[in-house]
Protein backbone atom coordinates (compact mmCIF):
# COMPACT_ATOMS: atom_id res chain seq x y z
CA UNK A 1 39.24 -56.49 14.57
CA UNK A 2 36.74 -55.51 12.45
CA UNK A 3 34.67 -53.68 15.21
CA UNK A 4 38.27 -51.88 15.51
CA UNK A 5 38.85 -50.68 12.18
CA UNK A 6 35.33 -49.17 12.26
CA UNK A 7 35.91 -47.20 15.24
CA UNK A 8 38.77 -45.97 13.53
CA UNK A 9 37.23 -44.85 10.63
CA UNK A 10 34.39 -42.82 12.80
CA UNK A 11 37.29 -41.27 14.70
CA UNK A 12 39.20 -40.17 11.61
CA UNK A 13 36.00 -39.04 9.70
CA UNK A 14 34.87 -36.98 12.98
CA UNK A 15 38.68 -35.31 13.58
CA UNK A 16 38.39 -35.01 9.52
CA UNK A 17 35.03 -33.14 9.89
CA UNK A 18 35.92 -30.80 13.73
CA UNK A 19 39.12 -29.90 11.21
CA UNK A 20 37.31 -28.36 8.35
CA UNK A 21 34.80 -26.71 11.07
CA UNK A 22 37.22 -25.09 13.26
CA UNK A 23 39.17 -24.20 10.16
CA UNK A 24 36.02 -22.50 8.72
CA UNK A 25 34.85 -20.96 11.80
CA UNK A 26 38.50 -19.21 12.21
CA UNK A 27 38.18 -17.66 8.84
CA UNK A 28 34.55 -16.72 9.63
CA UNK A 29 35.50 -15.04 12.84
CA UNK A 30 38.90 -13.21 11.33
CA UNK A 31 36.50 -11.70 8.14
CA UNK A 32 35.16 -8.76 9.06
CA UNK A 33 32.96 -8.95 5.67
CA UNK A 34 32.01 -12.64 6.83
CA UNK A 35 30.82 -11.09 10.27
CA UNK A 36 29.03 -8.23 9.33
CA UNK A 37 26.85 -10.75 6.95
CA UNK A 38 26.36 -13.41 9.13
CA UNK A 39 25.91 -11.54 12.44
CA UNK A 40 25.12 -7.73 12.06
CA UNK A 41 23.18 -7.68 9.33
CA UNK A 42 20.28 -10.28 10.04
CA UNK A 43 20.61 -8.69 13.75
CA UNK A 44 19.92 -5.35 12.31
CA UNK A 45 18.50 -5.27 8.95
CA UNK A 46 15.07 -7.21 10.02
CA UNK A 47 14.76 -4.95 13.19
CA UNK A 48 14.99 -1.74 10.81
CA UNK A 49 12.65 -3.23 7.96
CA UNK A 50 9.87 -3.94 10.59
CA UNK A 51 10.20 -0.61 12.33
CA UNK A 52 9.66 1.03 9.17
CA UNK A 53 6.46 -0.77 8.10
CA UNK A 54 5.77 -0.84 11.88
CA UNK A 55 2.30 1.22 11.30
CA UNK A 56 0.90 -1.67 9.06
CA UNK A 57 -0.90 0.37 6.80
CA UNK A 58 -0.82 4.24 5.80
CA UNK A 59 -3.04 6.68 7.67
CA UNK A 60 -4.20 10.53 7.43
CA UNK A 61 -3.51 10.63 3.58
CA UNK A 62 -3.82 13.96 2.20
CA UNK A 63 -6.28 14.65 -0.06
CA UNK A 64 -8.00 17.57 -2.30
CA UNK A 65 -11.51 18.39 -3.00
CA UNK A 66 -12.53 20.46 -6.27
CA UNK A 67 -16.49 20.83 -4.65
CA UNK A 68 -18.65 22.33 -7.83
CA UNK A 69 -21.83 21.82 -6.20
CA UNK A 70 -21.49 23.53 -3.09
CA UNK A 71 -24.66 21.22 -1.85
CA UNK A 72 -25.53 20.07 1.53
CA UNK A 73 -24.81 16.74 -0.20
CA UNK A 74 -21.11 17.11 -1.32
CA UNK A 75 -20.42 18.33 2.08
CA UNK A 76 -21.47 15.18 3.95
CA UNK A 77 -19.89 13.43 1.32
CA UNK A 78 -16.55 15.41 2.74
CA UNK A 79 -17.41 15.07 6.11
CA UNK A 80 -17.19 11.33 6.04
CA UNK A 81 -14.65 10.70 4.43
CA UNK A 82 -12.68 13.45 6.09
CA UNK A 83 -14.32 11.40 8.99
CA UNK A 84 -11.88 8.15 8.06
CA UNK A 85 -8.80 7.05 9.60
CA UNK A 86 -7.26 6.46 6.75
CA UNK A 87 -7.65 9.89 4.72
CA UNK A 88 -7.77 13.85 5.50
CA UNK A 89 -8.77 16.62 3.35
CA UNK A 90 -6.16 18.65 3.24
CA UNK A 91 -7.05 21.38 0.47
CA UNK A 92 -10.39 22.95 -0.97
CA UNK A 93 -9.66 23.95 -4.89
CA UNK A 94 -11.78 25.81 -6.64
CA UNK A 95 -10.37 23.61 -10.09
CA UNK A 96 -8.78 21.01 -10.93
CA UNK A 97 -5.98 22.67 -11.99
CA UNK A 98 -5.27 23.68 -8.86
CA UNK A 99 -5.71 20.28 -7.66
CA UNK A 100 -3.30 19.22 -10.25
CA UNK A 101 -0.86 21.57 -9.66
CA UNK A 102 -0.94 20.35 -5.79
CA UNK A 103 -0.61 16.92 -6.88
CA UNK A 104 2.26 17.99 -8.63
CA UNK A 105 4.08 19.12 -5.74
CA UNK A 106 3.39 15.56 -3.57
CA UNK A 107 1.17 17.98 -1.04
CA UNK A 108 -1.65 15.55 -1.60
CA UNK A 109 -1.82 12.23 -2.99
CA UNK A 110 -5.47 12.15 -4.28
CA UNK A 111 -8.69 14.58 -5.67
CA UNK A 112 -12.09 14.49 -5.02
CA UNK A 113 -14.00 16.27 -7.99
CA UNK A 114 -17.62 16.72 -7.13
CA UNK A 115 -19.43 18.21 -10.61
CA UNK A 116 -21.67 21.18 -10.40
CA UNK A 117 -25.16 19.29 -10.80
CA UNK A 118 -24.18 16.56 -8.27
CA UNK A 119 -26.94 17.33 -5.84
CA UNK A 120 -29.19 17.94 -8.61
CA UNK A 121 -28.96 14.44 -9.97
CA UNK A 122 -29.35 12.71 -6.50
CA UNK A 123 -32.66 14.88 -5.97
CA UNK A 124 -34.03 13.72 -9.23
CA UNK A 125 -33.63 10.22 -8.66
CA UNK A 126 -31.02 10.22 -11.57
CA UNK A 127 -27.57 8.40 -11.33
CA UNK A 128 -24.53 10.75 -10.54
CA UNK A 129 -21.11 10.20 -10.10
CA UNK A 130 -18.07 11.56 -7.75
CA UNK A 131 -14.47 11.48 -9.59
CA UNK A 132 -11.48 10.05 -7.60
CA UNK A 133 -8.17 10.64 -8.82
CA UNK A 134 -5.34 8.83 -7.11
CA UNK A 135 -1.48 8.87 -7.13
CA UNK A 136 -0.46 5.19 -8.51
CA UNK A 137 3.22 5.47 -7.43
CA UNK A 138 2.88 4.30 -3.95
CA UNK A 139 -0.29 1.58 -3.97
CA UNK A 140 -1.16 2.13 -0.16
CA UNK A 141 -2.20 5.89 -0.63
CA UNK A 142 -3.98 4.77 -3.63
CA UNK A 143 -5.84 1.68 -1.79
CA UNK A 144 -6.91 4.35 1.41
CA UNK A 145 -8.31 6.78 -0.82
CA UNK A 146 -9.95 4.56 -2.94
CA UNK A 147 -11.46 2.23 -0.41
CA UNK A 148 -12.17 5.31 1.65
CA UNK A 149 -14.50 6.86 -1.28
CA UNK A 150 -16.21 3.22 -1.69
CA UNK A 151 -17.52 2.67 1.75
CA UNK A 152 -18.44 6.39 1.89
CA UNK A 153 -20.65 5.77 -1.35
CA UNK A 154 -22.04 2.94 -0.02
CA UNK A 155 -23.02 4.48 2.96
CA UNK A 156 -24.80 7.32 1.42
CA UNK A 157 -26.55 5.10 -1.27
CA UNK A 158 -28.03 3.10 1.78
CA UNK A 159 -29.28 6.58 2.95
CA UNK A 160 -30.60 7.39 -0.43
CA UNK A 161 -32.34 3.73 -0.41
CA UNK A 162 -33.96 4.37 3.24
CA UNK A 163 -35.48 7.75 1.94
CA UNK A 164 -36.88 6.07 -1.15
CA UNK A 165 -38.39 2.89 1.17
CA UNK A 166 -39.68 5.20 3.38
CA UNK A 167 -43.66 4.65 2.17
CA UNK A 168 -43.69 0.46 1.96
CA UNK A 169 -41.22 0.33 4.81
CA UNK A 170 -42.60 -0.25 8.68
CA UNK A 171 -39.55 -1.27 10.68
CA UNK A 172 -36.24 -0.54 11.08
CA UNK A 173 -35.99 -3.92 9.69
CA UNK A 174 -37.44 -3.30 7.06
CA UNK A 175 -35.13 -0.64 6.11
CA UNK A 176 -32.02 -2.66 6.68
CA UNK A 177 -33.08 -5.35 4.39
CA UNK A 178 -33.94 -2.92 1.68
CA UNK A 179 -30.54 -1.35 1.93
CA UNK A 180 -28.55 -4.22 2.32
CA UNK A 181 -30.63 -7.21 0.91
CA UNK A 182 -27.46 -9.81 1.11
CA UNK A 183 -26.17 -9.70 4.81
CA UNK A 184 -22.26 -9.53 4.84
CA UNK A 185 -19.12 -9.42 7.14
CA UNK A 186 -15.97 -9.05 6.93
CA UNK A 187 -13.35 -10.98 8.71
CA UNK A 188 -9.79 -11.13 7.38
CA UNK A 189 -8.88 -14.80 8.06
CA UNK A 190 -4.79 -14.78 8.00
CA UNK A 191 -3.61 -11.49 7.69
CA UNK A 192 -5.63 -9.48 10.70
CA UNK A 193 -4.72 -6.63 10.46
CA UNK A 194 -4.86 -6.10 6.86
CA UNK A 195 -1.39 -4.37 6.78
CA UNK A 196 1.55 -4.51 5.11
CA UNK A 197 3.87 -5.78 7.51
CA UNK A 198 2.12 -8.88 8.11
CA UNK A 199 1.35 -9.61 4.79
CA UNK A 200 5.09 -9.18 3.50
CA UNK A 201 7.49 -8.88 6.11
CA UNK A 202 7.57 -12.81 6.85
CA UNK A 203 8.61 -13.81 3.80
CA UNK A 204 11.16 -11.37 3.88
CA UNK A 205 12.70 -12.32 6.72
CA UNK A 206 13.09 -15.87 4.84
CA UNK A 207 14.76 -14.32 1.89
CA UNK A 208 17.09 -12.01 4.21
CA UNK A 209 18.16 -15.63 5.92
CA UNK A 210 19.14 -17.14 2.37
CA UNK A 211 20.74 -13.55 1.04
CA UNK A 212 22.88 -13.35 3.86
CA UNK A 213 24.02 -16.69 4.07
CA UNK A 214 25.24 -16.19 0.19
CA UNK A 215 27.01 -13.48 1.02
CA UNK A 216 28.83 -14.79 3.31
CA UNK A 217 29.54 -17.90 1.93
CA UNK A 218 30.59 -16.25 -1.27
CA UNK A 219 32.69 -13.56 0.93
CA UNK A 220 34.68 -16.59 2.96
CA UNK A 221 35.34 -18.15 -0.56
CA UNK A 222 36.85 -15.14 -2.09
CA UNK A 223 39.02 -14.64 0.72
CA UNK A 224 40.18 -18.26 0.71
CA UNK A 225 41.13 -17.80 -3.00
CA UNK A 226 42.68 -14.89 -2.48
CA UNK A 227 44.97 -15.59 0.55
CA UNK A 228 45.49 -19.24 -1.24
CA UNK A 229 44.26 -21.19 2.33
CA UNK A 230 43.22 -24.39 3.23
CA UNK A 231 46.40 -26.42 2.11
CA UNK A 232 45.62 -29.62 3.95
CA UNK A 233 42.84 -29.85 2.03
CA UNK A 234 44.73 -31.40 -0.99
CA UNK A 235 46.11 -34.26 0.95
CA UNK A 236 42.64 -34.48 2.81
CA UNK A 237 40.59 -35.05 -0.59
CA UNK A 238 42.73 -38.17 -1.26
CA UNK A 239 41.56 -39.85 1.66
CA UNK A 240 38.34 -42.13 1.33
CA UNK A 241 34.72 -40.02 1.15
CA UNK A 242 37.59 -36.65 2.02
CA UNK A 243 35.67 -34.50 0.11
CA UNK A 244 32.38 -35.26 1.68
CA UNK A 245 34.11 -34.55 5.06
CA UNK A 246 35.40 -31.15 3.43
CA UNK A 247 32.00 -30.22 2.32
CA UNK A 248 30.42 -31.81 5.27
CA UNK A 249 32.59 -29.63 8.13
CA UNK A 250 31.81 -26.77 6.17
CA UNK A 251 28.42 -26.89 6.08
CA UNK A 252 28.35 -27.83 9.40
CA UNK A 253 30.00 -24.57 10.77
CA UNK A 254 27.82 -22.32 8.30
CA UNK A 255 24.63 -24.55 10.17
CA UNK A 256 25.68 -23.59 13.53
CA UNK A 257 25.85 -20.28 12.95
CA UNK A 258 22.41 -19.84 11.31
CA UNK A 259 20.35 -22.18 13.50
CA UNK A 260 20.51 -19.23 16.24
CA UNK A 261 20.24 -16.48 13.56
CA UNK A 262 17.31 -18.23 12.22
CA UNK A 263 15.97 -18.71 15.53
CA UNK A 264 15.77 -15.02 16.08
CA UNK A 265 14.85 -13.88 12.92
CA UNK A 266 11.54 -16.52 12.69
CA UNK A 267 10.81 -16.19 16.65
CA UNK A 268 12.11 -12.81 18.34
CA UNK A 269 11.84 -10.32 15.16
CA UNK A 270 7.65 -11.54 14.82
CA UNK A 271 7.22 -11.09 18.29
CA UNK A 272 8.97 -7.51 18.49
CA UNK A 273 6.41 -6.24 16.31
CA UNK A 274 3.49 -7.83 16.75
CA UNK A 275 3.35 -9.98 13.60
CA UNK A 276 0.93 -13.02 13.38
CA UNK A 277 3.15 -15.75 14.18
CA UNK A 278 0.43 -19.45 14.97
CA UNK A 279 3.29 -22.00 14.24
CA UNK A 280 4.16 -25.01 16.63
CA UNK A 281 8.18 -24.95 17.25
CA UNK A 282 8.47 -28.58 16.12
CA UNK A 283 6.70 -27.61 12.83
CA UNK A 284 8.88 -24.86 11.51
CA UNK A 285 12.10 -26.90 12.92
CA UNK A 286 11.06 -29.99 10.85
CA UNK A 287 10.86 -27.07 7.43
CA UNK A 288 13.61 -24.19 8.68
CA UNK A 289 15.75 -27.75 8.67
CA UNK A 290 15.83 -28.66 5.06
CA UNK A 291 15.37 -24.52 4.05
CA UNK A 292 18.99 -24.38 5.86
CA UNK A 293 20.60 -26.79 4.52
CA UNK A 294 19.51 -26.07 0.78
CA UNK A 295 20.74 -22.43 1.03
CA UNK A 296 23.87 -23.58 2.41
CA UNK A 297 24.91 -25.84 0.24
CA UNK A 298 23.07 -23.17 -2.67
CA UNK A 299 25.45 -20.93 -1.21
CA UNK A 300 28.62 -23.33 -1.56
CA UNK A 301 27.72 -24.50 -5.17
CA UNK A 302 27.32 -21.18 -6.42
CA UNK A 303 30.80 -19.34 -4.54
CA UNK A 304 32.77 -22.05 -6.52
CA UNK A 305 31.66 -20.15 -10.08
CA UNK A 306 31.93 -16.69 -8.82
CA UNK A 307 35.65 -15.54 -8.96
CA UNK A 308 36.29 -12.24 -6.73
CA UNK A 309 34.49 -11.67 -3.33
CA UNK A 310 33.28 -8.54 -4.74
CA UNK A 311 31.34 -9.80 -7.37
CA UNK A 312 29.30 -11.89 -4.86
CA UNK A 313 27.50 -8.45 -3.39
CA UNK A 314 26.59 -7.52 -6.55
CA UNK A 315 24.93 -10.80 -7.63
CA UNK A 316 22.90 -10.98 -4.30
CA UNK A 317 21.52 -7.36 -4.48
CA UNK A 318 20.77 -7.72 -7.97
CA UNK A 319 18.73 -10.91 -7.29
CA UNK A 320 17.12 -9.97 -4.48
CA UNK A 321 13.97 -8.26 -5.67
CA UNK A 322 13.44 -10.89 -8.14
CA UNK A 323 13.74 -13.84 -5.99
CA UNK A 324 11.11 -12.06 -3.54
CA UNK A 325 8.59 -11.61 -6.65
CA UNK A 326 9.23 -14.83 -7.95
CA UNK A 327 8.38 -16.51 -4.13
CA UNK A 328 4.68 -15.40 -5.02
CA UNK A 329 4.19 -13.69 -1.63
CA UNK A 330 4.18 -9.78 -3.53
CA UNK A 331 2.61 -10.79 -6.81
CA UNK A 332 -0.10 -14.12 -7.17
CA UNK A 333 1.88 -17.63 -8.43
CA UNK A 334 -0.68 -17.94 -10.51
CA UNK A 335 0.14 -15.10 -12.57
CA UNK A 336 3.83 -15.86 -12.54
CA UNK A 337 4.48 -17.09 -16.51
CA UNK A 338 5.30 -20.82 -16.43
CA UNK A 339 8.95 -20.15 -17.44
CA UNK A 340 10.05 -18.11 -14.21
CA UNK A 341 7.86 -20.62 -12.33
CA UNK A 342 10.41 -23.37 -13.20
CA UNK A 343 13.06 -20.60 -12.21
CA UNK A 344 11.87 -19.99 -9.23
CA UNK A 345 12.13 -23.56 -8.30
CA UNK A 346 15.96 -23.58 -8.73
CA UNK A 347 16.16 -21.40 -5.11
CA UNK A 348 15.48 -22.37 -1.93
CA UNK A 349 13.65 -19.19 -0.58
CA UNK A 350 10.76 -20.06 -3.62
CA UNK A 351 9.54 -23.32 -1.17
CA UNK A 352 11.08 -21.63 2.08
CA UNK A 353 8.46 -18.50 2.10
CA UNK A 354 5.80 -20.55 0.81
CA UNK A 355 6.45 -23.33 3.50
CA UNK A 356 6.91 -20.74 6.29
CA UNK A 357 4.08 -18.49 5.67
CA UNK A 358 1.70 -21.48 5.75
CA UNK A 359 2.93 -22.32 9.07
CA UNK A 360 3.84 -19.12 10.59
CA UNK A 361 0.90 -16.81 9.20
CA UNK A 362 -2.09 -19.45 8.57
CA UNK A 363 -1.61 -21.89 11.67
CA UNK A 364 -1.10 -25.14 9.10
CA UNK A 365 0.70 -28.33 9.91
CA UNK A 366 4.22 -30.01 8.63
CA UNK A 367 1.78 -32.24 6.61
CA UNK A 368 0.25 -28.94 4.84
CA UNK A 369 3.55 -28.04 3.68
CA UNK A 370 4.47 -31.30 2.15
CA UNK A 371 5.28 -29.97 -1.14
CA UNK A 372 8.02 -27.22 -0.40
CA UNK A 373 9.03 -29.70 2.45
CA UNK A 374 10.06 -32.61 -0.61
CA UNK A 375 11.27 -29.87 -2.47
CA UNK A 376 13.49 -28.30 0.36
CA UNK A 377 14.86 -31.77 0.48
CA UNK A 378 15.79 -32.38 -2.93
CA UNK A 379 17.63 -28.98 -3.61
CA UNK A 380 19.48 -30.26 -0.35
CA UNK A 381 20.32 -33.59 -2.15
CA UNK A 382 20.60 -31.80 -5.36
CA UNK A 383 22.88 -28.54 -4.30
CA UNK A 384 24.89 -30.63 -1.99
CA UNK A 385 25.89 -33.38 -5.32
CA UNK A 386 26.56 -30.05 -7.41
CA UNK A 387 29.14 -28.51 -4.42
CA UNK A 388 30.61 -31.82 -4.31
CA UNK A 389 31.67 -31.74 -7.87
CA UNK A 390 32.78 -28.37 -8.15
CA UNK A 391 34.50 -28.66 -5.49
CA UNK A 392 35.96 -32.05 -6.83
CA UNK A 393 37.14 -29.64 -9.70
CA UNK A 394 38.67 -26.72 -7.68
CA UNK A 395 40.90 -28.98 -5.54
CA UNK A 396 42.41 -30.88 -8.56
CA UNK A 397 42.98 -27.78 -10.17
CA UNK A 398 44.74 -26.46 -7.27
CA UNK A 399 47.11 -28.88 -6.89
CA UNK A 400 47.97 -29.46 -10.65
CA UNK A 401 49.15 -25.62 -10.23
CA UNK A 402 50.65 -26.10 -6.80
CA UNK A 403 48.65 -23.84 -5.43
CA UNK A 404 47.59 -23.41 -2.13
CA UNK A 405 43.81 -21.97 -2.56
CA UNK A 406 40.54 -23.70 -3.08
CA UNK A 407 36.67 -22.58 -3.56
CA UNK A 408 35.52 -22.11 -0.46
């Protein structure tokens, strides 16, 4: 008998939770708002993000030289770093003001001044200098030219260093460890192809899975208050651990839904353009796991306290640029002020992008993730407590009124 009344209760709680699933998948699938932000837009928006930082870094950036000395020097200074991928002399100026004035109109994006006694210095022995002026609004024109000029310098001080060692020096050996004393090389460890989309793009595919799921979370609960849905609910809440089943089938149906779209945007998107993806599939199951959940029931808690379906795009646009700052992937943790530190920890996409790029981008383990892991799991615990209450509230409320409606 007892065996029988158990059964039971797994039956009822199952039918309880399929209810509130199919329910929520029917309003998911009549929304065309719901749709477009759980389907189309992390189908889409990833593909045309990568494609657009698709070249990795910038290449061919235009540049003007203001040459004063006119020297057989200054013009194999030109020459190699016209030479470079990265830049491309684009205009001779006989000023700076023209220079300027070119700047002015985005034809170029940097100047190379070369002063009138350039050559003359270098032939005396004396130290000279080559200005490098750079336009700071877009930091990948500024890092080409500027790295560009470096390695061109260095090249032609190891010149400079060869003619000078030319008396004690025997060997070509001799001369390269005159020049360069302290053997180097360098090998970018993680991010291989030093460019932008594999340093970024990543993470941002982690914060477009946790944006979109808000949105449509939010959207499906401002059309459920609105339209005054989801009657049964009332009488269902009565029933023993009802609202866990309510908040349960919901989050179920929002989990089915994003296991595929996460699926494609941490698997297919990497592999469409090329980004460095070393992660086992068990690993970034055992973290994506916990990352879903916590945005899902993030996304629950926080559609209770936001009224009109409206309001919900605005929020999310607003916060995404912050929430991808404060995940530490565009500017270092350690210079995030302690304060927005313990902000950042409220959201799920802080430990997600952490966790993922660890995996994903720098071939670690489960076991190398084991903070953001914990902490995935307690906003789960934590977010999924909060929904329950609030949606404790809206339910009561709604049938003290008579209403129909409840927070989705």
């Amino acid at each position: 008998m007892h065996l029988t009344k158990i059964w039971n209760r797994i039956k009822e709680a199952v039918r309880d939770l399929a209810y509130i699933w199919a329910e929520e998948m029917k309003m998911c699938i009549k929304d065309e708002g719901v749709l477009i932000f759980f389907i189309l837009v992390p189908l889409a928006y990833p593909l045309l993000y990568s494609w657009i930082y698709n070249n990795e870094v910038v290449r061919d950036v235009p540049v003007a030289v203001v040459d004063l000395s006119h020297s057989a020097e200054s013009r194999e200074y030109i020459r190699l770093f016209n030479a470079s991928a990265d830049t491309r002399v684009a205009y001779y100026c006989n000023n700076m003001a023209e220079a300027k004035d070119l700047m002015g109109r985005q034809k170029v994006n940097g100047v190379l001044h070369f002063p009138a006694d350039f050559a003359l210095k270098l032939n005396r022995g004396e130290q000279t200098s080559v200005g490098v002026y750079c336009d700071m609004s877009l930091m990948l024109t500024y890092k080409a030219i500027y790295m560009t000029s470096m390695n061109v310098a260095s090249a032609i001080n190891a010149g400079i260093q060869i003619e000078g060692s030319s008396i004690t020096a025997t060997t070509e050996r001799d001369e390269e460890v005159t020049t360069k004393p302290l053997d180097f090389e360098e090998v970018p460890i993680f991010n291989s192809t030093e460019g932008y989309g594999n340093s970024i793009l990543p993470g941002v595919l982690i914060i477009i899975i946790q944006q979109t799921l808000l949105l449509g979370i939010g959207l499906s609960a401002g059309t459920a208050r609105e339209k005054n849905r989801y009657k049964s609910l009332v009488s269902l809440r009565t029933h023993k651990n009802g609202l866990f089943r309510i908040v349960g089938g919901k989050a179920l149906c929002y989990l089915m839904v994003y296991s595929v779209m996460t699926a494609y945007l941490v698997l297919l998107v990497p592999k469409f353009f090329g980004f460095t993806t070393i992660a086992s599939g068990s690993d970034l199951i055992g973290l994506l796991f916990p990352f879903l959940l916590a945005c899902i029931f993030f996304g629950m808690f926080v559609s209770c306290l936001i009224r009109y379906r409206e309001n919900v795009m605005l929020i999310v646009v607003f916060t995404s640029v912050p929430f991808l700052f404060l995940t530490g992937i565009s500017w270092p943790v350690a210079s995030i002020p302690g304060f927005w530190q313990g902000v950042s920890w409220l959201f799920p996409s802080t430990f997600g992008v952490r966790g993922f790029l660890t995996l994903s981008s720098m071939g670690g383990v489960l076991a190398d993730v084991k903070v953001p892991y914990i902490a995935l799991w307690i906003q789960t615990a934590v977010y999924f407590l909060a929904t329950c209450i609030v949606y404790q509230v809206q339910i009561k409320r709604a049938a003290a009124d008579g209403e129909d409606g409840m927070a989705a």
